[in-house]
C-alpha atoms as a PDB file:
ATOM      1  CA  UNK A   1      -2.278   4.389 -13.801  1.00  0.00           C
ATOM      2  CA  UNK A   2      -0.802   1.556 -12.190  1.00  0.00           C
ATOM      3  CA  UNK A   3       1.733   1.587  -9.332  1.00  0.00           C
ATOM      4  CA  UNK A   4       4.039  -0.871 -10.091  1.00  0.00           C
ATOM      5  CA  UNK A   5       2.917  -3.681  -7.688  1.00  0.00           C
ATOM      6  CA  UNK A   6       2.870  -6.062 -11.093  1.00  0.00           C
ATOM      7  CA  UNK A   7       3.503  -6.392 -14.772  1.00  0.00           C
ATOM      8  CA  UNK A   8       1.962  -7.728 -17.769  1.00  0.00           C
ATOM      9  CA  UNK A   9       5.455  -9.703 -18.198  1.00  0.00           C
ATOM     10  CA  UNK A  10       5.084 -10.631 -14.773  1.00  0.00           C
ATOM     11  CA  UNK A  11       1.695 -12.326 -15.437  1.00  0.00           C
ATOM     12  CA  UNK A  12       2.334 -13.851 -18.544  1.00  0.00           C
ATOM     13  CA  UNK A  13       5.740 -15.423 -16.666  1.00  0.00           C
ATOM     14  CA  UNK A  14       3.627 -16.738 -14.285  1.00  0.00           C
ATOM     15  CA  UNK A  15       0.566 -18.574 -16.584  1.00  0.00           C
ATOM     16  CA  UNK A  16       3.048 -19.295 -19.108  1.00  0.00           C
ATOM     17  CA  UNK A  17       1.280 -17.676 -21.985  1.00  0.00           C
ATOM     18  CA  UNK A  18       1.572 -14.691 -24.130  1.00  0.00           C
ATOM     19  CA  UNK A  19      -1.458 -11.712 -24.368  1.00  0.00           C
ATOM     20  CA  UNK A  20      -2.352 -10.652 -27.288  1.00  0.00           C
ATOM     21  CA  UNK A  21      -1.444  -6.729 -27.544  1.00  0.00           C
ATOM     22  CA  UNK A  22      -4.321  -5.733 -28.899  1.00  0.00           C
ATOM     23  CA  UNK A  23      -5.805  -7.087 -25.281  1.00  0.00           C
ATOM     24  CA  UNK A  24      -3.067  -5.237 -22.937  1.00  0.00           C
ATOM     25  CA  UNK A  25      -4.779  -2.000 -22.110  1.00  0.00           C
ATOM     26  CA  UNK A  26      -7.481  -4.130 -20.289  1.00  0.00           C
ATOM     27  CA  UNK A  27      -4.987  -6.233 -18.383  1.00  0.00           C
ATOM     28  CA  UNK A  28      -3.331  -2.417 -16.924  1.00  0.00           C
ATOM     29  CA  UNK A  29      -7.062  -2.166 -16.036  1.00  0.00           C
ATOM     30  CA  UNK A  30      -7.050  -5.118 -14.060  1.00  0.00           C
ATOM     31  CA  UNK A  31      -3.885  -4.103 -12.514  1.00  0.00           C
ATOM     32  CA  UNK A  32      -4.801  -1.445 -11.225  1.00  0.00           C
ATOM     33  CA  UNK A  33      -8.164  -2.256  -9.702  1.00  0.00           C
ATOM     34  CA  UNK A  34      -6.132  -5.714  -8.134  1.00  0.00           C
ATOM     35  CA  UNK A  35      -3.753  -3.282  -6.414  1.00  0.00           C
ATOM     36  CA  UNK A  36      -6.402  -0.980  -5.111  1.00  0.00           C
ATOM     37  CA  UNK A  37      -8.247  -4.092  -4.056  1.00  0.00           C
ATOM     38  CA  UNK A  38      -4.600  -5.222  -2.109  1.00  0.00           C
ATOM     39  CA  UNK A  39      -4.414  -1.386  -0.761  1.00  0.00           C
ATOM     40  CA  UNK A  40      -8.267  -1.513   1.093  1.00  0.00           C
ATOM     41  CA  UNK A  41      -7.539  -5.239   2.160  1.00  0.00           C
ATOM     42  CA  UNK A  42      -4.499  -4.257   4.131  1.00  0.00           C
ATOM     43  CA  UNK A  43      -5.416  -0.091   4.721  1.00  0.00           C
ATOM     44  CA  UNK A  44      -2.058   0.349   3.044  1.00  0.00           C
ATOM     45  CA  UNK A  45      -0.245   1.961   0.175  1.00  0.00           C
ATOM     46  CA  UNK A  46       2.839  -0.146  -1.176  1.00  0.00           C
ATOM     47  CA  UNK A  47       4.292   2.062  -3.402  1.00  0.00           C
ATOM     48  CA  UNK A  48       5.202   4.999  -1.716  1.00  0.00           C
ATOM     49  CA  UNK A  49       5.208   8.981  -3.008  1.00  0.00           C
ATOM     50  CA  UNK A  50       8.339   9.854  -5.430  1.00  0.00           C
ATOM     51  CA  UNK A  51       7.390  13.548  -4.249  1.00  0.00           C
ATOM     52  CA  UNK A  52       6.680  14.191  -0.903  1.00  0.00           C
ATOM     53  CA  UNK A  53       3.188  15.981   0.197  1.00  0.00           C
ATOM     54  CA  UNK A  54       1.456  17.414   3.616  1.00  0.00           C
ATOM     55  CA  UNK A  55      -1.253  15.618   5.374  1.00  0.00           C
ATOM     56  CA  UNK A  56      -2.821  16.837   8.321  1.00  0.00           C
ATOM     57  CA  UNK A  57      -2.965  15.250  11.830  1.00  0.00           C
ATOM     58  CA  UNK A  58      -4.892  16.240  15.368  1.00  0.00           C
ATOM     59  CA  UNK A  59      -2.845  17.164  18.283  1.00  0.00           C
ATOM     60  CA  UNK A  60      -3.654  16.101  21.378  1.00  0.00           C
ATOM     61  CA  UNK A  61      -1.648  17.131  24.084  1.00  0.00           C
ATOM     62  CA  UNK A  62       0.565  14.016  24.036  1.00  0.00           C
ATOM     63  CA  UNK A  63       4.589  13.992  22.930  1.00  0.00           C
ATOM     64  CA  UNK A  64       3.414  11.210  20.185  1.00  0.00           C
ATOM     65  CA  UNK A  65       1.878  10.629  16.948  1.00  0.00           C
ATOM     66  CA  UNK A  66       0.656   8.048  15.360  1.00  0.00           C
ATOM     67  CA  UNK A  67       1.033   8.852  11.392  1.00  0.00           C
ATOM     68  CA  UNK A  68       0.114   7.676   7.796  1.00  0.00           C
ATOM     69  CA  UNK A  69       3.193   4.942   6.834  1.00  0.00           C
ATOM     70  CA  UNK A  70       5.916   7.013   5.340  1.00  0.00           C
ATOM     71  CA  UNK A  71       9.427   5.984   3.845  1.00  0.00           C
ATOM     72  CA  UNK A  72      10.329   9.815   4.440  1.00  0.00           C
ATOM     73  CA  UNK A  73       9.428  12.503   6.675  1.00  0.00           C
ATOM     74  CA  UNK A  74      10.472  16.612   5.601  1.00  0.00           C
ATOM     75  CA  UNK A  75       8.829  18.528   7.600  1.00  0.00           C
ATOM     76  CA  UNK A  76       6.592  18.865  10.622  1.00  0.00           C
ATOM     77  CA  UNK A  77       4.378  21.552  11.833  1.00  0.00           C
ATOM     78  CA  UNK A  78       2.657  22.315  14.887  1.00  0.00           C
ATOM     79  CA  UNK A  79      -0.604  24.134  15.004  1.00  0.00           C
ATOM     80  CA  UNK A  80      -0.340  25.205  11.520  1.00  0.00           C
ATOM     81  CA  UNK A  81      -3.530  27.013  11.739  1.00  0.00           C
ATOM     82  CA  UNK A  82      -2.803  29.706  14.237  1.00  0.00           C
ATOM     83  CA  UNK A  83       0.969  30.073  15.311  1.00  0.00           C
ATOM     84  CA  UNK A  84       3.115  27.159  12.482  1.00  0.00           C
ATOM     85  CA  UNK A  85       5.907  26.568  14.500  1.00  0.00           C
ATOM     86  CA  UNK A  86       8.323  24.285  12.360  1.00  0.00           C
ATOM     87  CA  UNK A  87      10.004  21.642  14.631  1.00  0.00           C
ATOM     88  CA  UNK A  88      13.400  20.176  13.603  1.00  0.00           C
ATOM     89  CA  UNK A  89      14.814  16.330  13.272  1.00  0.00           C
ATOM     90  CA  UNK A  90      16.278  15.019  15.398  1.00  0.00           C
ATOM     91  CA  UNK A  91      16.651  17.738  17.563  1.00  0.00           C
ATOM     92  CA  UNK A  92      12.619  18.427  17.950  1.00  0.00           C
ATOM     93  CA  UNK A  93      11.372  14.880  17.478  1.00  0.00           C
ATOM     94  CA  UNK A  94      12.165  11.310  15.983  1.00  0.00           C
ATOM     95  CA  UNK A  95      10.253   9.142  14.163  1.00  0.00           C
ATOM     96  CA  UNK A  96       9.830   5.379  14.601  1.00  0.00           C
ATOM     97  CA  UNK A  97      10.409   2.580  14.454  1.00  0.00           C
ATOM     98  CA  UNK A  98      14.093   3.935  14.278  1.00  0.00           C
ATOM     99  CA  UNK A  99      15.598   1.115  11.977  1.00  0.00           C
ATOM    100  CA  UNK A 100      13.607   0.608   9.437  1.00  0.00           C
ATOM    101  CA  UNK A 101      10.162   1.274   7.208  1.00  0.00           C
ATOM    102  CA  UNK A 102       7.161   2.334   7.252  1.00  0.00           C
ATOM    103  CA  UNK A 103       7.570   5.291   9.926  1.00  0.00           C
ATOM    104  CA  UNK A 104       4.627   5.224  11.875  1.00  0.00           C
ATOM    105  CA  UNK A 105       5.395   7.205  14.786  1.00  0.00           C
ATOM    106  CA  UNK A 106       6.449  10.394  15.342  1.00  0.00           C
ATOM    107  CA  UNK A 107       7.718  11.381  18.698  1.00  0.00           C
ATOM    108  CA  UNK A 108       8.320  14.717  20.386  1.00  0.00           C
ATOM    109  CA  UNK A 109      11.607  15.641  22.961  1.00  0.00           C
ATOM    110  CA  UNK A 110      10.682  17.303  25.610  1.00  0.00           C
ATOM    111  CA  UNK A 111       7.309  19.138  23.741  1.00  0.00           C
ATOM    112  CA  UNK A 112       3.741  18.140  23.226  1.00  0.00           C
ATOM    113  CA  UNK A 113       1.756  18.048  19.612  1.00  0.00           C
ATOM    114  CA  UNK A 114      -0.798  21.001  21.213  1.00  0.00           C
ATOM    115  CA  UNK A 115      -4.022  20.411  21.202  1.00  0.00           C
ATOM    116  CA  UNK A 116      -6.234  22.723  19.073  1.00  0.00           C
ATOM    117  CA  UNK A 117      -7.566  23.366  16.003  1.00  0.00           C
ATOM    118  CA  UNK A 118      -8.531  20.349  13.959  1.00  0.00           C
ATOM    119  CA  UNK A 119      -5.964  18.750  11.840  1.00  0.00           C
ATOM    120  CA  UNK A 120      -3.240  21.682  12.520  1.00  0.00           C
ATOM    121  CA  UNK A 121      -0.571  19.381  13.415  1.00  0.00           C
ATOM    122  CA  UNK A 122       1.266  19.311   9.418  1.00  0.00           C
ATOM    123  CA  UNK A 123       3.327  16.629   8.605  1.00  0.00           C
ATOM    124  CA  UNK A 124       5.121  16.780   5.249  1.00  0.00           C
ATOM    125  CA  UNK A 125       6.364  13.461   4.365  1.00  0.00           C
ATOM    126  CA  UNK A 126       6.815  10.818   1.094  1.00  0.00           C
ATOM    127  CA  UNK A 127       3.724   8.644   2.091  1.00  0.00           C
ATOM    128  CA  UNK A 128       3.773   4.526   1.745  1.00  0.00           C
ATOM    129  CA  UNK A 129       4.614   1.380   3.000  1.00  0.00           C
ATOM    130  CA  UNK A 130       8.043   1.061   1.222  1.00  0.00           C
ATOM    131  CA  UNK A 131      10.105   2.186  -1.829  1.00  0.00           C
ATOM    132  CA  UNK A 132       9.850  -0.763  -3.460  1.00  0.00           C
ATOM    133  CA  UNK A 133       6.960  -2.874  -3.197  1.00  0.00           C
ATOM    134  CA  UNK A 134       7.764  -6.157  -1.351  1.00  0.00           C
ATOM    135  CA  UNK A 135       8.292  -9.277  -3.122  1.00  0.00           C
ATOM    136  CA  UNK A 136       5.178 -10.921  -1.702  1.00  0.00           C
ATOM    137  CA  UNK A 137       2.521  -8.366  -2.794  1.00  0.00           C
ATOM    138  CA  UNK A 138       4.001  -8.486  -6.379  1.00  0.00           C
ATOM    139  CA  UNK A 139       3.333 -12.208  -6.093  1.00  0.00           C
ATOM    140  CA  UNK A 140      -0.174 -11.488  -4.733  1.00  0.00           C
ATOM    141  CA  UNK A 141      -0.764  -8.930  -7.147  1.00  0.00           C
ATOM    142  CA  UNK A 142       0.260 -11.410 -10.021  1.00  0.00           C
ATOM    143  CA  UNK A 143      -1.525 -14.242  -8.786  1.00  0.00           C
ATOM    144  CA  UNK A 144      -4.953 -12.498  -8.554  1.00  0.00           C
ATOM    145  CA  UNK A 145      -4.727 -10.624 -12.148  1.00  0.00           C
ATOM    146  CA  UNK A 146      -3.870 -14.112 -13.643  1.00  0.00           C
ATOM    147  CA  UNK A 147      -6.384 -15.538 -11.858  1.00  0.00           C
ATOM    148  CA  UNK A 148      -9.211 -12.967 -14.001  1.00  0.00           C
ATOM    149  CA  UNK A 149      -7.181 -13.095 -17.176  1.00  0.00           C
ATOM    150  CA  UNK A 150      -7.655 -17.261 -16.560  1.00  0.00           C
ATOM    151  CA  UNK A 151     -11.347 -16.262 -15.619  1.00  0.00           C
ATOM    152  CA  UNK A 152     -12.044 -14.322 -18.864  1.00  0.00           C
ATOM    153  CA  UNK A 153     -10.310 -16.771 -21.227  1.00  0.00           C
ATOM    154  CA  UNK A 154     -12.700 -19.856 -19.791  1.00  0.00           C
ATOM    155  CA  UNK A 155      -9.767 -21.193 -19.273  1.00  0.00           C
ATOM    156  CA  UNK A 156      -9.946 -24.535 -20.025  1.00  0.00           C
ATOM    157  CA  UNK A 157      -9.247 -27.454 -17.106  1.00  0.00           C
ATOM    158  CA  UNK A 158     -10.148 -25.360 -14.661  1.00  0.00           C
ATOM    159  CA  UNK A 159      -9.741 -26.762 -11.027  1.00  0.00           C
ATOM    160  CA  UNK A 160     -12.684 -24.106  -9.703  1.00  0.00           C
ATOM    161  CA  UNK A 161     -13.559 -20.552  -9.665  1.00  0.00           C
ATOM    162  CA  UNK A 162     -14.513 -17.835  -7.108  1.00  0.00           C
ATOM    163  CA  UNK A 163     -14.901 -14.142  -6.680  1.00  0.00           C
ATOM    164  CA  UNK A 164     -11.962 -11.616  -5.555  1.00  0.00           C
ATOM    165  CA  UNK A 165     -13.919  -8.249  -5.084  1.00  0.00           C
ATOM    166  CA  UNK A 166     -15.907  -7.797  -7.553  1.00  0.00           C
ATOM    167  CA  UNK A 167     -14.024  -9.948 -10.327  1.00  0.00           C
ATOM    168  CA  UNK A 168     -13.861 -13.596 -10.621  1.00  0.00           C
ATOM    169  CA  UNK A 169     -11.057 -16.045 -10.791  1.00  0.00           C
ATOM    170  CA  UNK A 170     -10.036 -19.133 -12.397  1.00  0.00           C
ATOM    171  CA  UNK A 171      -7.194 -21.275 -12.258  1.00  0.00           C
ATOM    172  CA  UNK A 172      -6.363 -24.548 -14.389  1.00  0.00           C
ATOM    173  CA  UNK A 173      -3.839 -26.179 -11.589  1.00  0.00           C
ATOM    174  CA  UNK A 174      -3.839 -27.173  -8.307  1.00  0.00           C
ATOM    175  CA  UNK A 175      -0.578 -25.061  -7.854  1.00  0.00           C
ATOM    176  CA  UNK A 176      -1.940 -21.487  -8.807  1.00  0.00           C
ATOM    177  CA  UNK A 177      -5.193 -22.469  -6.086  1.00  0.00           C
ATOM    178  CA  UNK A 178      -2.292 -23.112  -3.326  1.00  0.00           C
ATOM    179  CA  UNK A 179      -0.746 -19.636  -4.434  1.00  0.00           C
ATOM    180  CA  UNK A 180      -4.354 -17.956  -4.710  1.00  0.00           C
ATOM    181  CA  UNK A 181      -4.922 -19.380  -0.978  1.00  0.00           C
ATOM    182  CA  UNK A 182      -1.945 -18.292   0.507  1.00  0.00           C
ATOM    183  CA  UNK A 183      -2.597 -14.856  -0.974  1.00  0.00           C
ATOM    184  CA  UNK A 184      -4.896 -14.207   2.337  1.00  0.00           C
ATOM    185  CA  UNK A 185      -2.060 -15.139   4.432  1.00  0.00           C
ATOM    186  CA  UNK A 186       0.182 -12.198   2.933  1.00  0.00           C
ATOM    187  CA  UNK A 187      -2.389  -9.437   3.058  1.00  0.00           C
ATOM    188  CA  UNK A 188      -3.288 -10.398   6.461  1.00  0.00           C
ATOM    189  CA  UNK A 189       0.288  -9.856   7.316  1.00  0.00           C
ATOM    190  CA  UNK A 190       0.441  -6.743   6.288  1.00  0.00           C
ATOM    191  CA  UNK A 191      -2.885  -5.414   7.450  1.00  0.00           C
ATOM    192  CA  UNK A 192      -2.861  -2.256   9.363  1.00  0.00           C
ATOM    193  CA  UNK A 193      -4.871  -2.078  12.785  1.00  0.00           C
ATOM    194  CA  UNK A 194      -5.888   1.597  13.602  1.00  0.00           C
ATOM    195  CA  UNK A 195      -7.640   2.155  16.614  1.00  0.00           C
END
């Protein structure tokens, strides 16, 4: 199921056509393998939880934490495995960067996430880069699935084609290429570095 990062309405908008309902479960298809194909580009998730879950981190000894991007964090849990001691906000720990999203930090006062067993430390959280995906991914994500709905039409006066992942694009003006190449800009941008 798609996350939201476009619409069919959004598309359409943007080549200035109608699709033919009969042809709308495919372009939900395409949605969603364009926004998985933004997601590994960038190592990111845009749309973040409506519920929040637990994911499991290693402790090391140090007072921080470098976590999944989160809009919220509920709970966290040290050495979950053999003694779960449940630490409290903000008296236990904070979690950065203070004023605004993604958290990607968590850090302790005056403690240590222990090392131990692995993936003990427990943090329960609503995981994702923001709320609401930002403005320039839905543009990316509408540019590329117009691009393959161009593609499979044979869209005719087409400037060029090439592949996006393992689909193909198309686009009839010189406009949609500028959008198409600026689309590497904005996932750039947002890629995450882990080390």
């Amino acid at each position: 199921m798609a996350k939201g990062y476009t619409t069919r309405q959004a598309i359409e908008n943007y080549l200035l056509i109608t699709i033919d309902p009969t042809f709308h479960a495919q372009v939900e298809t395409w949605i969603e393998e364009i926004e998985a194909y933004i997601d590994n580009q960038t190592g990111r998730n845009f749309k973040a939880d409506a519920v929040a879950s637990a994911r499991y981190f290693d402790g090391d000894n140090s007072s921080t934490l470098l976590i999944d991007d989160a809009v919220a964090i509920t709970e966290v849990v040290l050495d979950s495995v053999n003694n779960p001691t449940i630490v409290e906000l903000p008296a236990d720990y904070v979690s950065y960067p203070a004023n605004r999203l993604p958290k990607t930090k968590i850090k302790m006062r005056g403690s240590y996430f222990p090392r131990g067993p692995l993936q003990a430390i427990k943090i329960t959280g609503k995981w994702g880069f923001s709320v609401n995906v930002p403005a320039d991914i839905v543009q990316a994500a509408t540019v590329l699935t117009a691009g393959i709905i161009n593609y499979s039409l044979n869209a005719e006066g087409e400037v060029a084609n090439m592949s996006i992942g393992r689909y193909s694009v198309t686009y009839k003006e010189e406009k949609q290429w500028q959008d198409f190449d600026r689309i590497k800009e904005i996932l750039d941008s947002y890629k995450k570095f882990t080390f």
